[in-house]
C-alpha atoms as a PDB file:
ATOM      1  CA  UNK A   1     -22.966 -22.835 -26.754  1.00  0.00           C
ATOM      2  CA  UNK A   2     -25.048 -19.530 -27.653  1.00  0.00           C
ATOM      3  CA  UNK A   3     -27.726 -20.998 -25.279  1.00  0.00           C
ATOM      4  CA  UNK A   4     -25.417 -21.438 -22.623  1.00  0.00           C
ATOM      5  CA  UNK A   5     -24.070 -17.815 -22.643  1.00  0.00           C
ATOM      6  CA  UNK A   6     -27.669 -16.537 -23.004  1.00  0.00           C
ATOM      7  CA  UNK A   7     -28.081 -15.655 -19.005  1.00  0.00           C
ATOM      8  CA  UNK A   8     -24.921 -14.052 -19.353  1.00  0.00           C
ATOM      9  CA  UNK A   9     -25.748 -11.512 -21.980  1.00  0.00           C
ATOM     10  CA  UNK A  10     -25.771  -8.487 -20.141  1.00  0.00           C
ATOM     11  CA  UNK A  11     -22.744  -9.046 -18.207  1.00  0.00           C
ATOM     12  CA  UNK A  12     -20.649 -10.172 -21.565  1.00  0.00           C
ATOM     13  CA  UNK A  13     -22.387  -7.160 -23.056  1.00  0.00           C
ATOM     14  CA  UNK A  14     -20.645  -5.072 -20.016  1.00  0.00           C
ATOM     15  CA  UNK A  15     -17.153  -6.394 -19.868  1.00  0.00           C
ATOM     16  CA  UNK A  16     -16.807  -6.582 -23.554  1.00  0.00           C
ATOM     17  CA  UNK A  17     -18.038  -2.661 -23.769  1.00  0.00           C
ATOM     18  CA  UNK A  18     -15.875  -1.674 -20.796  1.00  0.00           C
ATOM     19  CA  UNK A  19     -13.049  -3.662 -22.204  1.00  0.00           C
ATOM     20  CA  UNK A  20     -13.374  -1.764 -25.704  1.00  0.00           C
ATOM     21  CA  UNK A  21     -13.890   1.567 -24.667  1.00  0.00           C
ATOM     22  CA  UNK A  22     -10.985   1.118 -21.994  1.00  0.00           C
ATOM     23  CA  UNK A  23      -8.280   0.482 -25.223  1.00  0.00           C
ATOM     24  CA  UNK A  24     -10.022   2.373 -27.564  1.00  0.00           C
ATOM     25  CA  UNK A  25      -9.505   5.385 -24.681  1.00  0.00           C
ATOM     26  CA  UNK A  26      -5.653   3.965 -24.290  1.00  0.00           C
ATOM     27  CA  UNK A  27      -4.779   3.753 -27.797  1.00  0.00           C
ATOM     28  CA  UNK A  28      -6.650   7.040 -28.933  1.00  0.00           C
ATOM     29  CA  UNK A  29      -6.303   9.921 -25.836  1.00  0.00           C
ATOM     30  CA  UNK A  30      -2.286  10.749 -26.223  1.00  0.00           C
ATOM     31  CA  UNK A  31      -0.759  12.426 -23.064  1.00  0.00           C
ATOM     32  CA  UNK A  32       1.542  11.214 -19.969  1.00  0.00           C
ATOM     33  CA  UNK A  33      -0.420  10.492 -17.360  1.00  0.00           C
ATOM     34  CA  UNK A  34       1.274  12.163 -14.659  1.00  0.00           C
ATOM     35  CA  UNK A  35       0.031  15.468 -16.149  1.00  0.00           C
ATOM     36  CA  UNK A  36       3.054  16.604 -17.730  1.00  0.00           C
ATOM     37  CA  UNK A  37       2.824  18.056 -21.113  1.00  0.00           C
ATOM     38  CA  UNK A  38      -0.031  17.776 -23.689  1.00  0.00           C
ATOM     39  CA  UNK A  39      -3.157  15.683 -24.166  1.00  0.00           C
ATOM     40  CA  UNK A  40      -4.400  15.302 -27.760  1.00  0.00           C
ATOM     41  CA  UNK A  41      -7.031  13.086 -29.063  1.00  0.00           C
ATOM     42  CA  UNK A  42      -6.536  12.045 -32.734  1.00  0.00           C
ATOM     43  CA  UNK A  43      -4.687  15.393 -32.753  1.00  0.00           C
ATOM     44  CA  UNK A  44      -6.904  17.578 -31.147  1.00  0.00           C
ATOM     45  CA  UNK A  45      -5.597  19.293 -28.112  1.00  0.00           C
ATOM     46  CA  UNK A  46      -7.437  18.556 -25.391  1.00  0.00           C
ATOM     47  CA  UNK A  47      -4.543  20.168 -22.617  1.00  0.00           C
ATOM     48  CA  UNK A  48      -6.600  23.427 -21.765  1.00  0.00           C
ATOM     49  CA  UNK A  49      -9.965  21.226 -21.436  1.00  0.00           C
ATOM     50  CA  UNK A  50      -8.204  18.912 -19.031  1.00  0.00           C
ATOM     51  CA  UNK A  51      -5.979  21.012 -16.844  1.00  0.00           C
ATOM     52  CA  UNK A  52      -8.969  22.803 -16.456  1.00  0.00           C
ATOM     53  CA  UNK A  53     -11.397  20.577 -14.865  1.00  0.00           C
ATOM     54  CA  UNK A  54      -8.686  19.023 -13.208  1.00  0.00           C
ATOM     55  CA  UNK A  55      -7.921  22.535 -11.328  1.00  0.00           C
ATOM     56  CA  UNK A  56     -11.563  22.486 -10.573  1.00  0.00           C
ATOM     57  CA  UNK A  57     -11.683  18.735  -8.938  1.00  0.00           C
ATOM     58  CA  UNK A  58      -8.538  20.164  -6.996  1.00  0.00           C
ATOM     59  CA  UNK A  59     -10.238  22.932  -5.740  1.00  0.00           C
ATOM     60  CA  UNK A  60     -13.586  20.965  -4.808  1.00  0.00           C
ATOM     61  CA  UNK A  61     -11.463  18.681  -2.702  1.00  0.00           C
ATOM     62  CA  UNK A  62      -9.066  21.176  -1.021  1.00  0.00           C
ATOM     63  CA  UNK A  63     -12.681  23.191   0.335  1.00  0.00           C
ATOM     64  CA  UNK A  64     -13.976  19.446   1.397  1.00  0.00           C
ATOM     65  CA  UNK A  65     -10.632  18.776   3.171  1.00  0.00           C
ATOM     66  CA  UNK A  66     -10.521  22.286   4.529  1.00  0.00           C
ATOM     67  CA  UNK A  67     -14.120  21.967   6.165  1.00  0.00           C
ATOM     68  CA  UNK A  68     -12.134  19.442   8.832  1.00  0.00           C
ATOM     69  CA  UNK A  69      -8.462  20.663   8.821  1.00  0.00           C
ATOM     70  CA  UNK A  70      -6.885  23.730   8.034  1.00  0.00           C
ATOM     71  CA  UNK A  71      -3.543  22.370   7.271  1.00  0.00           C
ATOM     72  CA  UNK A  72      -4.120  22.446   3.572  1.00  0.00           C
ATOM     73  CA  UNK A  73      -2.900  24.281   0.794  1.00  0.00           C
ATOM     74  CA  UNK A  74      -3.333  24.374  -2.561  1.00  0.00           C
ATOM     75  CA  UNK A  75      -0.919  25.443  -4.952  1.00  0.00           C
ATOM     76  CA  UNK A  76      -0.601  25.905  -8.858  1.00  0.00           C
ATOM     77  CA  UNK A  77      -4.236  25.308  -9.050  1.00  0.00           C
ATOM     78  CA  UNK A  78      -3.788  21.312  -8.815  1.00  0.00           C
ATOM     79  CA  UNK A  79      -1.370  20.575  -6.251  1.00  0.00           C
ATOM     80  CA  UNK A  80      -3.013  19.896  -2.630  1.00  0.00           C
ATOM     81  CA  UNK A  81      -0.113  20.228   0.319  1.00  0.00           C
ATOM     82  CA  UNK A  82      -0.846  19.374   4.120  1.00  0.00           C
ATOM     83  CA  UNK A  83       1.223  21.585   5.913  1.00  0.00           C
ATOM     84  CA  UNK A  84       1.912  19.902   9.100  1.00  0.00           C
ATOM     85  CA  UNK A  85       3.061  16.938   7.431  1.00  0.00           C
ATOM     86  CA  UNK A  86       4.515  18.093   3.871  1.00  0.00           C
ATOM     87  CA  UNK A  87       2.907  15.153   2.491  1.00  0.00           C
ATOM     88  CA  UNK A  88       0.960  16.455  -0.705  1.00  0.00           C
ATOM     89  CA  UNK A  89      -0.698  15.366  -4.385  1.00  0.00           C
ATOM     90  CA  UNK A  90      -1.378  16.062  -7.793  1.00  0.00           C
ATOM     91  CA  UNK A  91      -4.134  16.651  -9.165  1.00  0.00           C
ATOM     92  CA  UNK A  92      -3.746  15.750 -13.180  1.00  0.00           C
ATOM     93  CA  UNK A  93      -5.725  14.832 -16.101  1.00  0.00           C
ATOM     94  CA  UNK A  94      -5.928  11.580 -15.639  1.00  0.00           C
ATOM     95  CA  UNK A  95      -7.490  11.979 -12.080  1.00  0.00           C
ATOM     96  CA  UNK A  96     -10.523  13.992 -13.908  1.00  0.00           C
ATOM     97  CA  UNK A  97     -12.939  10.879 -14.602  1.00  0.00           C
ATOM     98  CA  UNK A  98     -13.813  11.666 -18.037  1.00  0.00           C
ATOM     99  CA  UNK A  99     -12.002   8.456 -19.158  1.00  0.00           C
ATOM    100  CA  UNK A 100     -14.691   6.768 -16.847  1.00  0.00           C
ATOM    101  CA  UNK A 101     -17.040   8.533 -18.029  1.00  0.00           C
ATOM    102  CA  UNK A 102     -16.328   7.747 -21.620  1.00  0.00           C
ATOM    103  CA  UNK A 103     -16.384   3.995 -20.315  1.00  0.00           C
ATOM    104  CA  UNK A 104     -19.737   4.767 -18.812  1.00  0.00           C
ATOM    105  CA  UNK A 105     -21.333   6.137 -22.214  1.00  0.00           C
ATOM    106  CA  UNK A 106     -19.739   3.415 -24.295  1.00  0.00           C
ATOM    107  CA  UNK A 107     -21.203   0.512 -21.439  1.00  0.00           C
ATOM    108  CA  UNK A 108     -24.619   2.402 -21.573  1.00  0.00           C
ATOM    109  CA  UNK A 109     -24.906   2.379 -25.384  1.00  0.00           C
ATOM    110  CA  UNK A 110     -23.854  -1.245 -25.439  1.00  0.00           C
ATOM    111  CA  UNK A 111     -26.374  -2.316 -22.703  1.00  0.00           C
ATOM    112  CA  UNK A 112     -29.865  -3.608 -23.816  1.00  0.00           C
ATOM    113  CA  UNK A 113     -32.726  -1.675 -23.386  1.00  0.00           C
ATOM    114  CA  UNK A 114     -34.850   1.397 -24.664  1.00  0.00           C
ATOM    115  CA  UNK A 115     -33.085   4.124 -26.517  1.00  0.00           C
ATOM    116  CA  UNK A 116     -34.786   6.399 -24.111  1.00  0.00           C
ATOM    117  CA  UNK A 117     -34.076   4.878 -21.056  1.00  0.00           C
ATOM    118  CA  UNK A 118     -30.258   4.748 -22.041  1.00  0.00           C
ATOM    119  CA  UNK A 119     -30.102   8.420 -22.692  1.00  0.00           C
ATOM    120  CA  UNK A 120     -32.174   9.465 -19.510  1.00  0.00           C
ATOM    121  CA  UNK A 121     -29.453   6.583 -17.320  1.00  0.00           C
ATOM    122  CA  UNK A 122     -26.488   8.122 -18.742  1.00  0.00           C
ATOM    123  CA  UNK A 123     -26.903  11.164 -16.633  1.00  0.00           C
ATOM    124  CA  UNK A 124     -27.197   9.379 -14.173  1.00  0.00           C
ATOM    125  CA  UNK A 125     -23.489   7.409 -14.550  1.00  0.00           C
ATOM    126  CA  UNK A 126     -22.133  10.866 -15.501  1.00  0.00           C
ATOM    127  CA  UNK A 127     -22.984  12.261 -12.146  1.00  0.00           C
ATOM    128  CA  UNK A 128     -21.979   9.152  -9.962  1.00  0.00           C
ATOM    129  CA  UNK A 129     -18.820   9.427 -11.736  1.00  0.00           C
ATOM    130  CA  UNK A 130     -18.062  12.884 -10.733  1.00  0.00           C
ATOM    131  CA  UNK A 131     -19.529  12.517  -6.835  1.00  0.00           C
ATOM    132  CA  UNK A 132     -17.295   9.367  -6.776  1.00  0.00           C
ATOM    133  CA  UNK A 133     -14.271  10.978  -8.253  1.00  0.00           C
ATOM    134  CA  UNK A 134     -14.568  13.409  -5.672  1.00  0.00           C
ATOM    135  CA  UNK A 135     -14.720  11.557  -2.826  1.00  0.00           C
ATOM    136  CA  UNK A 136     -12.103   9.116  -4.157  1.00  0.00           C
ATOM    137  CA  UNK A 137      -9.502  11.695  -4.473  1.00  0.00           C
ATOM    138  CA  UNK A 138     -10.632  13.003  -0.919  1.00  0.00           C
ATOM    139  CA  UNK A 139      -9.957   9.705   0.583  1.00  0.00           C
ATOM    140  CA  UNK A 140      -6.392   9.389  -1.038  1.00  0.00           C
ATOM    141  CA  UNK A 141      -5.484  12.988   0.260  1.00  0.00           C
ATOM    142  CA  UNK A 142      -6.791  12.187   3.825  1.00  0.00           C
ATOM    143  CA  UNK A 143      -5.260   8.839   4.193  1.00  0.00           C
ATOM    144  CA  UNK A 144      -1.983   9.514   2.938  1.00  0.00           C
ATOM    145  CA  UNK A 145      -2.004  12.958   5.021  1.00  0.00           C
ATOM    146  CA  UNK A 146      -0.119  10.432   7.569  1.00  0.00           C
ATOM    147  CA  UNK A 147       0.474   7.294   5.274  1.00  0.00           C
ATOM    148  CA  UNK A 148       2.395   8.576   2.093  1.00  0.00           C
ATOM    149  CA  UNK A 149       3.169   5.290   1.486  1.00  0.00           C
ATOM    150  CA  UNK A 150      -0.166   3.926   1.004  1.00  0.00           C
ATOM    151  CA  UNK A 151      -1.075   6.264  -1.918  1.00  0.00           C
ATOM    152  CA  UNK A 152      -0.555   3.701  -4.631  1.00  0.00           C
ATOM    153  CA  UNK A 153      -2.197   0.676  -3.224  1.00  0.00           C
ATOM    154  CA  UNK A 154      -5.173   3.426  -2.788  1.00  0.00           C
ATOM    155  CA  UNK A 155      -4.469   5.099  -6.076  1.00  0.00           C
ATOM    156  CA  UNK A 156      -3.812   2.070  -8.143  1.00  0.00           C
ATOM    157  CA  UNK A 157      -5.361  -0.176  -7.302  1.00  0.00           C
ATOM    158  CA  UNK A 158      -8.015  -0.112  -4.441  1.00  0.00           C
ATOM    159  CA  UNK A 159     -10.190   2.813  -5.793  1.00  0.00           C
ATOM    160  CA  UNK A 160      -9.939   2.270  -9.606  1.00  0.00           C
ATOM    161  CA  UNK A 161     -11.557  -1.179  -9.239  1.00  0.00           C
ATOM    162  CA  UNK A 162     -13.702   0.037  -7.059  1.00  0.00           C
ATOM    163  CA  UNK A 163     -15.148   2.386  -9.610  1.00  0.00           C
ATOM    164  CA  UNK A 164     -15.737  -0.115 -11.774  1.00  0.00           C
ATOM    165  CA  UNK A 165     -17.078  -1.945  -9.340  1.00  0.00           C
ATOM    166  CA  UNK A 166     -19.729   0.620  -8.827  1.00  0.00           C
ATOM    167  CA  UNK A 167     -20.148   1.302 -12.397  1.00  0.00           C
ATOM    168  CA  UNK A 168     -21.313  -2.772 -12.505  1.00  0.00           C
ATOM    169  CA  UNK A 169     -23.716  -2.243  -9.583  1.00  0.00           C
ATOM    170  CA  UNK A 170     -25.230   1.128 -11.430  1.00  0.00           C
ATOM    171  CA  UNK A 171     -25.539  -0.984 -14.412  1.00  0.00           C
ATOM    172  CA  UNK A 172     -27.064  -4.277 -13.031  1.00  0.00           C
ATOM    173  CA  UNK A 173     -29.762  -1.807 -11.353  1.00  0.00           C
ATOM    174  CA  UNK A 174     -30.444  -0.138 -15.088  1.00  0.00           C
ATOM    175  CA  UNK A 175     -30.475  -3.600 -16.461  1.00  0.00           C
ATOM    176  CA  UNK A 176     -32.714  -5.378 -13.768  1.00  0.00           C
ATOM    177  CA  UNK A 177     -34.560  -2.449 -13.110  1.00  0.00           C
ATOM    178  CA  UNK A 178     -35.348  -0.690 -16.101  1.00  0.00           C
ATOM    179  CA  UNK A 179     -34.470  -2.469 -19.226  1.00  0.00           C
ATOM    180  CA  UNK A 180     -35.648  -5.831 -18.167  1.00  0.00           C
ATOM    181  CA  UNK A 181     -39.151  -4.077 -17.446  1.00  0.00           C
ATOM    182  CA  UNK A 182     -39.909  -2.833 -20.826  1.00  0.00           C
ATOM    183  CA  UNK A 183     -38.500  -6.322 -22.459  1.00  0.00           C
ATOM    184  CA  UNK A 184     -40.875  -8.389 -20.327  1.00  0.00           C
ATOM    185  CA  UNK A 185     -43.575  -6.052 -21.283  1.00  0.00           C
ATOM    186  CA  UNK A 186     -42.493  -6.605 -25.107  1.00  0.00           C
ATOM    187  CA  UNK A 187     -42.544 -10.139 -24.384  1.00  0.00           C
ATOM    188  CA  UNK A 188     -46.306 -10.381 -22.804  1.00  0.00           C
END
């Protein structure tokens, strides 16, 4: 049976990592995830960190939105408003990525492969994270601009398996790419 599974290490290796760090991130990072209130992990308080950087994805995302319309507003440092259509989001903790990012570290130090090269591709995951956190919370706010009622097929579901969807592509290029490289030259 081992033998069998043996092409499929790195992708067991992947889901089982995501899959852990995913409920260890559930059952350990306490706070309602519509924003309201505290967030504490193992009883550290975390709110300040979080409302934080979420304040500063808001206002990344109100400038991109305001490059292309001017009917934006945002309020409260988190809350982005169009203004000709009074349709409008939150910006809260949970929409920050670091929980993907966590997933990313935990995935990367799970993954096969150099020590090196996992602590030079971490960066890496880090910034896709961010870039694609940003644009995913751009596309939400545009879409729904006319379409309120599509925000949580695009919240929910659509873009949240699509970033791990593009976590497993940034992954499968580290693993073919980079770690395979230096195991076949271990191997020669």
């Amino acid at each position: 049976m081992i033998n069998r599974l043996r092409p499929y290490e790195g992708i067991i290796r992947f889901v089982v990592a995501m899959l852990a760090a995913n409920y260890f991130w559930k059952f350990t990072v306490i706070g309602d995830e519509d924003g309201h209130g505290a967030v504490s992990w193992f009883g550290l308080d975390l709110t300040w960190y979080f409302d934080r950087l979420a304040d500063h994805i808001a206002g990344v995302v109100y400038t991109m939105i305001g490059w292309a319309d001017d009917a934006i507003t945002l309020t409260d440092g988190n809350r982005l408003r169009f203004t000709d259509t009074g349709v409008g989001i939150s910006i809260v903790w949970g929409c920050t990525a670091i929980k993907q990012s966590f997933i990313w570290l935990v995935i990367m130090l799970a993954a096969r492969g150099r020590w090196v090269d996992k602590l030079a591709y971490i960066p890496v995951g880090w910034l896709f994270a961010y870039a694609f956190n940003l644009l995913r919370i751009y596309l939400v706010a545009v879409l729904t601009k006319h379409h309120p009622e599509w925000f949580e097929l695009l919240h929910t579901y659509l873009f949240k398996y699509l970033f791990y969807g593009c976590f497993f592509v940034l992954w499968l290029l580290y693993d073919e790419y980079i770690a395979s490289r230096h195991i076949s030259d271990n191997n020669a």
